[in-house]
N, C-alpha and C. Protein backbone atom coordinates (compact mmCIF):
# COMPACT_ATOMS: atom_id res chain seq x y z
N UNK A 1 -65.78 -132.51 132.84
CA UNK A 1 -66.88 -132.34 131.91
C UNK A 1 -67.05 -133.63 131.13
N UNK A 2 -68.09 -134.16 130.76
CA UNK A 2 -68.63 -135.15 130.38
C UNK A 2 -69.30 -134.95 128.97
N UNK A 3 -69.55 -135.99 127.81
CA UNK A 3 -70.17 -135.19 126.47
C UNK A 3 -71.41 -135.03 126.93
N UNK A 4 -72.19 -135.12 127.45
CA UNK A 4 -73.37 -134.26 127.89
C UNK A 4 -73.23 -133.12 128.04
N UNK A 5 -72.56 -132.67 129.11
CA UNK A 5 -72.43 -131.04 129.43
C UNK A 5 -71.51 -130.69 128.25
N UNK A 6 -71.00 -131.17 127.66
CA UNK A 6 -70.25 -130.32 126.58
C UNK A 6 -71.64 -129.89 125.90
N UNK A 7 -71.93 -131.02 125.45
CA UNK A 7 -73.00 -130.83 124.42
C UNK A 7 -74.23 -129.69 124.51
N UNK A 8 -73.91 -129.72 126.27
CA UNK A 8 -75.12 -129.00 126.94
C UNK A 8 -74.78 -127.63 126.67
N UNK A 9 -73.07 -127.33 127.09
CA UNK A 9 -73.27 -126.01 127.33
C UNK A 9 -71.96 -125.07 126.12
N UNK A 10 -71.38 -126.12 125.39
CA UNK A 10 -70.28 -125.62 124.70
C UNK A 10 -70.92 -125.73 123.37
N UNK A 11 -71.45 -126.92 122.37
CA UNK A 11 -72.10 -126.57 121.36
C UNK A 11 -72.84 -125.87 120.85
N UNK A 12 -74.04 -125.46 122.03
CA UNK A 12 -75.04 -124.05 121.46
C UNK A 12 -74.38 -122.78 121.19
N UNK A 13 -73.23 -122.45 121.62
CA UNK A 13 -73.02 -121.56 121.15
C UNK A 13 -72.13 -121.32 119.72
N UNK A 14 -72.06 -122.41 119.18
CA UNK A 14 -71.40 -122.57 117.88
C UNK A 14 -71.43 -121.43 117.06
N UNK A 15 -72.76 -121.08 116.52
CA UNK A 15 -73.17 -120.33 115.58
C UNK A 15 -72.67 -118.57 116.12
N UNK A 16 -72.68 -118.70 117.04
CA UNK A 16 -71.96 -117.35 117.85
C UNK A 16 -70.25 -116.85 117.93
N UNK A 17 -69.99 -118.50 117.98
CA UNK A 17 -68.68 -118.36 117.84
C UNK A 17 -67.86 -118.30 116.25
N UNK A 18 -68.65 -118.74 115.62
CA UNK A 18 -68.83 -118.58 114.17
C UNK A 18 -68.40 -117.41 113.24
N UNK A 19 -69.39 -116.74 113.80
CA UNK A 19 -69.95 -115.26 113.57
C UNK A 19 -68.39 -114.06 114.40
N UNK A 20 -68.12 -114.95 115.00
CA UNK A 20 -67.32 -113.81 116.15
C UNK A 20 -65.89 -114.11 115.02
N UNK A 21 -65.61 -115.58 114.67
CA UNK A 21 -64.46 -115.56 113.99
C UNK A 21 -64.77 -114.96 113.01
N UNK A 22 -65.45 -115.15 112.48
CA UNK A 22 -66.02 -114.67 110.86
C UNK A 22 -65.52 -112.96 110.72
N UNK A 23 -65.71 -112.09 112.09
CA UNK A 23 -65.57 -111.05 112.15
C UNK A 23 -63.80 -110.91 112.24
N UNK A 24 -63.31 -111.67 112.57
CA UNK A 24 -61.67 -111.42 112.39
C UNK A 24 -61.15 -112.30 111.02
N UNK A 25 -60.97 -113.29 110.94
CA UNK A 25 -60.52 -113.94 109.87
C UNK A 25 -61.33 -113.54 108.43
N UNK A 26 -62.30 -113.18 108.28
CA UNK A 26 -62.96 -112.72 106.78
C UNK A 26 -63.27 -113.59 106.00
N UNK A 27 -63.49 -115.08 106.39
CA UNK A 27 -63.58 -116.44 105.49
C UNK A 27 -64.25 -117.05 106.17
N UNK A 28 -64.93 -117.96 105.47
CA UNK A 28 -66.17 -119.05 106.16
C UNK A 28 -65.21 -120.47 106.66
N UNK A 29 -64.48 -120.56 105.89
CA UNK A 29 -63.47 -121.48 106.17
C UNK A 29 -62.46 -121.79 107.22
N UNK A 30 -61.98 -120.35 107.12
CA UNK A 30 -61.39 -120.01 108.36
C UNK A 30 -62.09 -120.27 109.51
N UNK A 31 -63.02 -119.33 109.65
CA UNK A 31 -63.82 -119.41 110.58
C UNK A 31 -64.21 -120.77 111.45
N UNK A 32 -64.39 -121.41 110.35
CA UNK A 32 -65.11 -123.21 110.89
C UNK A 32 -64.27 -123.95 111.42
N UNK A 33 -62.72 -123.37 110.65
CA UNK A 33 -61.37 -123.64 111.50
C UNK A 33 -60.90 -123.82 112.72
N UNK A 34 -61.51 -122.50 112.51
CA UNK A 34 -61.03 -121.67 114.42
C UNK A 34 -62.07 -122.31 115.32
N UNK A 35 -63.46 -122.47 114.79
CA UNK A 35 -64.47 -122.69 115.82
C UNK A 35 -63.94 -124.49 116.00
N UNK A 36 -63.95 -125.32 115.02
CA UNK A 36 -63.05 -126.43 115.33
C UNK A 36 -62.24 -126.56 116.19
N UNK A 37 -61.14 -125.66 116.20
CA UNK A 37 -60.15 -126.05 116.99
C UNK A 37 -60.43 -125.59 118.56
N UNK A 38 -61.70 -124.31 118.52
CA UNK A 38 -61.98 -124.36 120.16
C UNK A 38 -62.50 -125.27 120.58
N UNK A 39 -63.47 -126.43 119.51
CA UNK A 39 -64.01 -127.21 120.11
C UNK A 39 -63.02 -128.61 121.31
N UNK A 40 -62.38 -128.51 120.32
CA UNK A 40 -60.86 -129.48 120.23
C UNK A 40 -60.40 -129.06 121.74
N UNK A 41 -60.24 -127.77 121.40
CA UNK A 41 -59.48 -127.36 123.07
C UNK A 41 -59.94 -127.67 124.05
N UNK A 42 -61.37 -127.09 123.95
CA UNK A 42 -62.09 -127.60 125.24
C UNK A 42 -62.47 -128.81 125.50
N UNK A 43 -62.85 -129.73 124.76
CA UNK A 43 -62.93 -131.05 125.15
C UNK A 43 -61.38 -131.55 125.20
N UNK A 44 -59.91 -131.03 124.72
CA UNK A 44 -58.97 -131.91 125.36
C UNK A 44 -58.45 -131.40 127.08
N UNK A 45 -59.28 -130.19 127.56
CA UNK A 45 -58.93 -129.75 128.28
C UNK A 45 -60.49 -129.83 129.83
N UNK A 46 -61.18 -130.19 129.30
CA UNK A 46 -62.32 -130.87 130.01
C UNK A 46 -62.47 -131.28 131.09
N UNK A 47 -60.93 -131.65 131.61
CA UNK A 47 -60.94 -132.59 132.85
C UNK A 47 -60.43 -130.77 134.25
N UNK A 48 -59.84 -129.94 133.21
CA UNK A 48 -59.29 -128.74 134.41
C UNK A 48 -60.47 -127.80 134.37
N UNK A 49 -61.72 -127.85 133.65
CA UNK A 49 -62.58 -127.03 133.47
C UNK A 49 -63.58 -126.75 134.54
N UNK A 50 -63.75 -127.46 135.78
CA UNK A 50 -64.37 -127.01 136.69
C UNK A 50 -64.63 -125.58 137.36
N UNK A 51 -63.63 -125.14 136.98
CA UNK A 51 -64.11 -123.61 137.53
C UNK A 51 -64.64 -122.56 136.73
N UNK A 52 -64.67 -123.17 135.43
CA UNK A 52 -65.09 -122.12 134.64
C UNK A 52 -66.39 -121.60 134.95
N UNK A 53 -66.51 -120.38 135.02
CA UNK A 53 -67.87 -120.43 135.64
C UNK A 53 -69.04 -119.57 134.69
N UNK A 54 -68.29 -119.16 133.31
CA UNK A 54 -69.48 -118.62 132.00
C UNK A 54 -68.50 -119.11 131.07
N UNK A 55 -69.20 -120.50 130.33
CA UNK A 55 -68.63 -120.93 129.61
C UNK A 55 -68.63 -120.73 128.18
N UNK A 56 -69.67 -119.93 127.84
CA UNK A 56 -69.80 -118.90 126.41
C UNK A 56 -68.79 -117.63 126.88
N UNK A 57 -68.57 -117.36 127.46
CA UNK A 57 -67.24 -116.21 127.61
C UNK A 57 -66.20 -116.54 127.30
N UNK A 58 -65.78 -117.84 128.22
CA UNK A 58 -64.71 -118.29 127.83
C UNK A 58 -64.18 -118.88 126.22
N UNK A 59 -65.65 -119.93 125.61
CA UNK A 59 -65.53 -120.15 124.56
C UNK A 59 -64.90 -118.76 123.48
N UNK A 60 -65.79 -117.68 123.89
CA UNK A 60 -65.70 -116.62 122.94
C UNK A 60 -64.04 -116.32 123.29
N UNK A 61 -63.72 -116.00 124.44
CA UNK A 61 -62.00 -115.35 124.69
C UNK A 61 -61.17 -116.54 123.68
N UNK A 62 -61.56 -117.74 123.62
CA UNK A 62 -60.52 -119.12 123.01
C UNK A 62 -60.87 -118.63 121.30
N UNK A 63 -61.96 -118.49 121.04
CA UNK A 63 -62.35 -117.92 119.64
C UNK A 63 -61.47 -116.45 119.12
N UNK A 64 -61.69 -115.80 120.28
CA UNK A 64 -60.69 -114.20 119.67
C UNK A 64 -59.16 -114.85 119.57
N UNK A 65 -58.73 -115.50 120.50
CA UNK A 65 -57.22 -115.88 120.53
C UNK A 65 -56.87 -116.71 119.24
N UNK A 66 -57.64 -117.15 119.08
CA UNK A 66 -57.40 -118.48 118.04
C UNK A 66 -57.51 -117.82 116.79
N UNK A 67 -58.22 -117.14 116.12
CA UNK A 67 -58.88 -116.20 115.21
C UNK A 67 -57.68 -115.16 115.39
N UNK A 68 -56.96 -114.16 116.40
CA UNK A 68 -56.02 -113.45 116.17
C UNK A 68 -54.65 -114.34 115.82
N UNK A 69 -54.38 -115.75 116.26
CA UNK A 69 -53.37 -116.07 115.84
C UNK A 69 -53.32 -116.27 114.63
N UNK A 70 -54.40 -116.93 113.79
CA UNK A 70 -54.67 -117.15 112.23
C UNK A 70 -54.71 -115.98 111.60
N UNK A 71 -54.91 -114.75 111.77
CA UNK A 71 -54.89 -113.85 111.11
C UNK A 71 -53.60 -113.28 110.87
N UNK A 72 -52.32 -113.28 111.96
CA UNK A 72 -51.36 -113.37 112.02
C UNK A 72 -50.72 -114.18 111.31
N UNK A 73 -50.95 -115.37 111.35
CA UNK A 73 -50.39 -116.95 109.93
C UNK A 73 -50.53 -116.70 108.59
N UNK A 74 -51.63 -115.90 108.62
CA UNK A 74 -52.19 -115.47 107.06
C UNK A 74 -52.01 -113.83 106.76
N UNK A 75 -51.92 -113.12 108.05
CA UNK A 75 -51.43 -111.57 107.68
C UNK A 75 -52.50 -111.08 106.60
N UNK A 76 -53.70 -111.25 107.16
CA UNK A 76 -54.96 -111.00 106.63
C UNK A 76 -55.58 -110.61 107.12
N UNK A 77 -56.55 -109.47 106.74
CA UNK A 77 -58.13 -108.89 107.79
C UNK A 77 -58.85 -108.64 106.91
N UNK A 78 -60.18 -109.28 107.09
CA UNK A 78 -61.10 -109.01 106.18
C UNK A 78 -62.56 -108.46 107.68
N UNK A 79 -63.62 -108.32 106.87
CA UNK A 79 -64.51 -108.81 107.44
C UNK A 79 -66.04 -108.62 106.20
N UNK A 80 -67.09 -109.68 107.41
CA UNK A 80 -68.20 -110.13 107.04
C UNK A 80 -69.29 -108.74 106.99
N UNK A 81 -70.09 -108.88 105.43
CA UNK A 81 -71.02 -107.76 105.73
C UNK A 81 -71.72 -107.64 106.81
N UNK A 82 -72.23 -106.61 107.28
CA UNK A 82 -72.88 -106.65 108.91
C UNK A 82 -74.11 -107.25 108.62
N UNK A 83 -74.81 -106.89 107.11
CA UNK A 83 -76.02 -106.87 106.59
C UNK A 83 -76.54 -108.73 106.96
N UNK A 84 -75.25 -109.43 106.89
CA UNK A 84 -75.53 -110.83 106.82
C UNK A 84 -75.58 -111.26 108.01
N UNK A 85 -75.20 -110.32 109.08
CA UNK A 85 -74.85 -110.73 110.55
C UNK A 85 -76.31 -110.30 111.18
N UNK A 86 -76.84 -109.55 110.58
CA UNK A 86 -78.48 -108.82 111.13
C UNK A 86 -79.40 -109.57 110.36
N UNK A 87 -79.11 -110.09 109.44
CA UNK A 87 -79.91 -110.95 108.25
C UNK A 87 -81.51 -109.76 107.90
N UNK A 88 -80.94 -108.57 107.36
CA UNK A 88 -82.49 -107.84 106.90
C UNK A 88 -83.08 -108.22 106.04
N UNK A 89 -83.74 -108.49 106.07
CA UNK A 89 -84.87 -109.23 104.66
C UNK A 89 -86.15 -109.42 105.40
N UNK A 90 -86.84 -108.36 104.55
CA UNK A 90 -88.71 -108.03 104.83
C UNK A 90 -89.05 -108.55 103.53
N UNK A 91 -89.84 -109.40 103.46
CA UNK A 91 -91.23 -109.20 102.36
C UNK A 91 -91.83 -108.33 102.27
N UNK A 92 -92.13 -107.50 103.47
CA UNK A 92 -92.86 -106.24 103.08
C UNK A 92 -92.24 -105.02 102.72
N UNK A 93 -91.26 -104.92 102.39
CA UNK A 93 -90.20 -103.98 102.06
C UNK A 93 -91.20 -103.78 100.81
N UNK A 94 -91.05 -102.75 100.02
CA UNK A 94 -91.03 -102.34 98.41
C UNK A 94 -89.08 -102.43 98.33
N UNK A 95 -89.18 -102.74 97.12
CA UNK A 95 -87.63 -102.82 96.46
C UNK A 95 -87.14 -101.73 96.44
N UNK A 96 -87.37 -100.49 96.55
CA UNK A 96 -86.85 -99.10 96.93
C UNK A 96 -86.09 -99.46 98.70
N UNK A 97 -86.92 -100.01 98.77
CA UNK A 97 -87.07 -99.60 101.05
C UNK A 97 -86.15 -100.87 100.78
N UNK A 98 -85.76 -102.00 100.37
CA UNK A 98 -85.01 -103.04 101.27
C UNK A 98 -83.56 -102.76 99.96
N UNK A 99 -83.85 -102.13 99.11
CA UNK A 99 -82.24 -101.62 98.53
C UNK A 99 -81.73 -100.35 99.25
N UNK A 100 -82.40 -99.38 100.06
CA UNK A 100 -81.75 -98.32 100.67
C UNK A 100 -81.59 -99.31 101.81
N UNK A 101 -82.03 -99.89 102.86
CA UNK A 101 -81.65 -100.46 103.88
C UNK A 101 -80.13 -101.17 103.61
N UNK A 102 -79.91 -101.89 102.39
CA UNK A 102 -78.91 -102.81 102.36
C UNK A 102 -77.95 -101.70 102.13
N UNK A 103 -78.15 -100.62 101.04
CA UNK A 103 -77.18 -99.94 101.31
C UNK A 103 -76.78 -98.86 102.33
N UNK A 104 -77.82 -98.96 103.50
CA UNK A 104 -76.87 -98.06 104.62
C UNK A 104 -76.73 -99.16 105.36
N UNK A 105 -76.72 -100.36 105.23
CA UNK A 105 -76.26 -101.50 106.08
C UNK A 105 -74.83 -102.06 105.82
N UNK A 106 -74.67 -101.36 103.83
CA UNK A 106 -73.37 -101.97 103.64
C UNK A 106 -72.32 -100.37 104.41
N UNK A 107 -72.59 -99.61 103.96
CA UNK A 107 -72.39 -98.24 104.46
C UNK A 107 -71.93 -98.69 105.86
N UNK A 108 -72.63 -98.54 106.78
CA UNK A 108 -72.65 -99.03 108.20
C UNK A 108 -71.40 -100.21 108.48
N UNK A 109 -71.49 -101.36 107.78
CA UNK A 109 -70.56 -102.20 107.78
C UNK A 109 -69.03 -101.67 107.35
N UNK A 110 -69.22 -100.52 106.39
CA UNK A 110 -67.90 -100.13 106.35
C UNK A 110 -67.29 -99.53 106.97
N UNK A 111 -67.71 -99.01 107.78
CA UNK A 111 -67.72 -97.49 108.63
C UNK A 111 -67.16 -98.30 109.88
N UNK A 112 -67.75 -99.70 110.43
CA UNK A 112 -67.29 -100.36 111.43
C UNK A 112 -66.16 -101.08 111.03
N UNK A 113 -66.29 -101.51 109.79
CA UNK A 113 -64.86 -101.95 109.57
C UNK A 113 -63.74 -101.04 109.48
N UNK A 114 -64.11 -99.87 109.35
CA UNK A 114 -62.31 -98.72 109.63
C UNK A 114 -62.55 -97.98 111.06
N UNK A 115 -63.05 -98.86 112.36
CA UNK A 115 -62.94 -98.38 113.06
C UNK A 115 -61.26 -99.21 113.91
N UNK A 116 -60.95 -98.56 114.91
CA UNK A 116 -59.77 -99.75 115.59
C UNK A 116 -60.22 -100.85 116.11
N UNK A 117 -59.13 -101.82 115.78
CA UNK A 117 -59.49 -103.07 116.36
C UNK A 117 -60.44 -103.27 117.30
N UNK A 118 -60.22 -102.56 118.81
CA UNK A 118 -60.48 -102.63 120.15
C UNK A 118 -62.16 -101.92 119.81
N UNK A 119 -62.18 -101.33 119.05
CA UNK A 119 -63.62 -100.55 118.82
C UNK A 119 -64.52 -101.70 118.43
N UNK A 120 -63.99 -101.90 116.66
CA UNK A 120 -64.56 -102.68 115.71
C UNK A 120 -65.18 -103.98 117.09
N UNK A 121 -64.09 -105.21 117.96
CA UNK A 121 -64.53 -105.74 118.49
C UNK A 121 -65.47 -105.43 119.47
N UNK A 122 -65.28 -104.80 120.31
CA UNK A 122 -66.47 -104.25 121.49
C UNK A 122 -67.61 -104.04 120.63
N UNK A 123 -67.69 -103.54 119.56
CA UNK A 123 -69.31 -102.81 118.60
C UNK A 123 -69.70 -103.94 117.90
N UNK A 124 -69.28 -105.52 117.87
CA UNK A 124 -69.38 -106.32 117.09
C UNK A 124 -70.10 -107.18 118.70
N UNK A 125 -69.52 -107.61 119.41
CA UNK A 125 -70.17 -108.02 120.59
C UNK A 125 -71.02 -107.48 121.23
N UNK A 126 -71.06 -106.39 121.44
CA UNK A 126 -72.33 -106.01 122.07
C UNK A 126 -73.97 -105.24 121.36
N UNK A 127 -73.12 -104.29 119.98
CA UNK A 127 -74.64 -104.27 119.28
C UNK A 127 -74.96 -105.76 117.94
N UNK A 128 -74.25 -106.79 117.74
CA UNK A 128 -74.37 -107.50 116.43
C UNK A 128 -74.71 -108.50 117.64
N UNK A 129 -73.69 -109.47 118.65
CA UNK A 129 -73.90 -110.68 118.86
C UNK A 129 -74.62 -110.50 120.50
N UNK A 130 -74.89 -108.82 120.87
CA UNK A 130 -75.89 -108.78 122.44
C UNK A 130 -74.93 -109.43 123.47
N UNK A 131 -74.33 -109.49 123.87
CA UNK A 131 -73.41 -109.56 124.76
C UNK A 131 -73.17 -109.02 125.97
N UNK A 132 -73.26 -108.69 127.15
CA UNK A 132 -73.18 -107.78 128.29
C UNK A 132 -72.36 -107.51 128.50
N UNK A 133 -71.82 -106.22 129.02
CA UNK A 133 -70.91 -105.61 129.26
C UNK A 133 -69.67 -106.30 129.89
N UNK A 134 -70.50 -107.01 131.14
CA UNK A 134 -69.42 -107.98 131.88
C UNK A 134 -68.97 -109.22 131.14
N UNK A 135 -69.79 -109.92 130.04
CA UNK A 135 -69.42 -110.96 129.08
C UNK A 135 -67.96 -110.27 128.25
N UNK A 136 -68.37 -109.07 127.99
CA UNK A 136 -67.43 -108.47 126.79
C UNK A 136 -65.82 -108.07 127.92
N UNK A 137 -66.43 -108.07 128.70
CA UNK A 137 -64.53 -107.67 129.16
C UNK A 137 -64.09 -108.98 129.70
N UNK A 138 -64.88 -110.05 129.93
CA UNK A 138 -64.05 -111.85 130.61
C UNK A 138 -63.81 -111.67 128.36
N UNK A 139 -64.52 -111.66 127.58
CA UNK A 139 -63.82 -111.77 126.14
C UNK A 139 -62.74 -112.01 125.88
N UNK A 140 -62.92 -109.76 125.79
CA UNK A 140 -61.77 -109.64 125.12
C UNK A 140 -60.63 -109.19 126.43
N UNK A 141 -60.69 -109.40 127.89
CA UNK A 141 -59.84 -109.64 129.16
C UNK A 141 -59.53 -107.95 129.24
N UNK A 142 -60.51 -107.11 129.01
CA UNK A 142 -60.43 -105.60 129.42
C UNK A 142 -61.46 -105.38 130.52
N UNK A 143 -60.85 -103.85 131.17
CA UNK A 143 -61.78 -103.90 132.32
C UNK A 143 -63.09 -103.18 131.55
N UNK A 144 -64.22 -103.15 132.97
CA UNK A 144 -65.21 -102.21 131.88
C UNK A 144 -65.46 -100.85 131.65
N UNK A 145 -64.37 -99.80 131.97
CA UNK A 145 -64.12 -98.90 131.55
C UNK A 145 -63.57 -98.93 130.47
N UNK A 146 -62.51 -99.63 129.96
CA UNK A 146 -62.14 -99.89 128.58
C UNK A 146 -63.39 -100.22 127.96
N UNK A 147 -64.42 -101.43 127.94
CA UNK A 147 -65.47 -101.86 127.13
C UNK A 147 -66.26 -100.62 126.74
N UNK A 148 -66.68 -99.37 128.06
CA UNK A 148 -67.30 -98.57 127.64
C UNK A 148 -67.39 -97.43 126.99
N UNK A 149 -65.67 -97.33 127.29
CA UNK A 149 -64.92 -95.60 126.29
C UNK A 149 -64.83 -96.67 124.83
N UNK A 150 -64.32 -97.68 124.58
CA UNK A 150 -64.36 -98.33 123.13
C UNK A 150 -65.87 -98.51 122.22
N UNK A 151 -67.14 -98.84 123.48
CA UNK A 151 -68.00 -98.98 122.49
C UNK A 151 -68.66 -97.34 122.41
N UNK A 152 -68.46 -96.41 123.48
CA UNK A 152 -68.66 -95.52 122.64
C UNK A 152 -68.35 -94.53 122.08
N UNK A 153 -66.63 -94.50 121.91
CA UNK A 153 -66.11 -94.09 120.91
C UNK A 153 -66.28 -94.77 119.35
N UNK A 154 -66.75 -95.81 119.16
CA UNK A 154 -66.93 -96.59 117.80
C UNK A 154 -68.38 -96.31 117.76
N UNK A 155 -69.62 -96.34 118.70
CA UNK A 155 -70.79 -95.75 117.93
C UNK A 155 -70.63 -94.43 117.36
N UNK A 156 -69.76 -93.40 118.70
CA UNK A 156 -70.29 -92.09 117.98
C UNK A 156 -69.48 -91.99 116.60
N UNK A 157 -68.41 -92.82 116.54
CA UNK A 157 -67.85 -92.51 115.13
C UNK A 157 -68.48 -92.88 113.80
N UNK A 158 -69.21 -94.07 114.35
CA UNK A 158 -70.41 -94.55 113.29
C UNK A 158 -71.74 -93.47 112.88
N UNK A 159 -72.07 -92.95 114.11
CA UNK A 159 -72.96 -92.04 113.53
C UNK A 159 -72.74 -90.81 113.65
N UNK A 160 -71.54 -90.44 113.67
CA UNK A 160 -70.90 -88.86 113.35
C UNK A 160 -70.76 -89.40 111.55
N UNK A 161 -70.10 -90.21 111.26
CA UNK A 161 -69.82 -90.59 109.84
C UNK A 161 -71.27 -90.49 108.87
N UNK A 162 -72.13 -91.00 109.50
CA UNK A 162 -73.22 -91.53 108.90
C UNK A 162 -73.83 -90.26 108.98
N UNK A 163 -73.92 -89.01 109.98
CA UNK A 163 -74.39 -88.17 109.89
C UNK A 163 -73.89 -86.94 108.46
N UNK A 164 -72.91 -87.09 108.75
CA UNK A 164 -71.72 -86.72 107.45
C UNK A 164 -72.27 -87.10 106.07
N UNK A 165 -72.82 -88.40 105.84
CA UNK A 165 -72.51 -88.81 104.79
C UNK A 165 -74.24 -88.79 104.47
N UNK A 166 -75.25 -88.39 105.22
CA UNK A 166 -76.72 -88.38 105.30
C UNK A 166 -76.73 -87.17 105.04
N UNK A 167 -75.92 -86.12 105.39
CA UNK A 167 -75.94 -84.78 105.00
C UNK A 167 -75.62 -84.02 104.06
N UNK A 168 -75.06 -85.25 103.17
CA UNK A 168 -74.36 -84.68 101.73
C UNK A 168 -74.65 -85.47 100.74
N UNK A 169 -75.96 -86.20 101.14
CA UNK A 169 -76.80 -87.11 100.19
C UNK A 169 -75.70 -88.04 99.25
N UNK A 170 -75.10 -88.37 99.71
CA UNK A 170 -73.98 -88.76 99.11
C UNK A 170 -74.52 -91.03 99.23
């Protein structure tokens, strides 16, 4: 690989990989960390990279690894509102309509954050960052029967909860 094709095909996805640490480490800092040091990896490793053959997959699998080891160093889990990961903001909202949105968005965000790991990630890649099924298991290195009992055991728990909590005006 050459800085062209890096540039070509490993930098655009920055802001993705960003977002993906952001979802394990809980810090902007962190995050820029981790996405740093994949950059690092892959360009010191550039010369064995010929076979890679989806190189936003791979980036993303070097991002979860790197991001689970730091969280481990720091024995920390946070995460990012979802609200900021969907970025909702209408002008045409009335201030009634874009304060109930934020709050079933923060709602929503919480609800994914007490789901399990293996959930929380699969429901973070495929409904927040669109991801395909087959992207999400080269990820997180599950087959796609795992990807598909995880993402939808973590939706229906999201909207069994949400149904719960819509029903008791709460």
């Amino acid at each position: 690989m050459n800085l062209e094709s890096f540039q070509n095909r490993v930098l655009p996805v920055k802001n993705k990989l960003f977002r993906f640490a952001m979802k394990f480490v809980g810090s902007e800092e962190e995050a820029k960390d981790v996405v740093q040091e994949v950059f690092i990896r892959v360009w010191n490793g550039r010369e064995q990279m010929n076979e890679v053959q989806n190189w936003e997959a791979w980036c993303m699998r070097i991002t979860k690894n790197l991001s689970l080891d730091r969280i481990r160093s720091i024995s920390r889990k946070q995460t990012d509102p979802i609200e900021e990961s969907f970025n909702v903001h209408n002008e045409a909202l009335t201030p009634h309509e874009s304060t109930e949105i934020q709050e079933s968005m923060q709602r929503i965000n919480q609800l994914i954050a007490a789901l399990p790991e293996k959930q929380r990630q699969v429901i973070h890649l495929r409904d927040v960052e669109g991801y395909s099924y087959n992207e999400i298991c080269e990820i997180l290195e599950l087959d796609m029967n795992q990807v598909k009992v995880n993402l939808f055991r973590a939706r229906n728990a999201v909207r069994e909860k949400l149904m719960k909590i819509n029903a008791y005006g709460l």
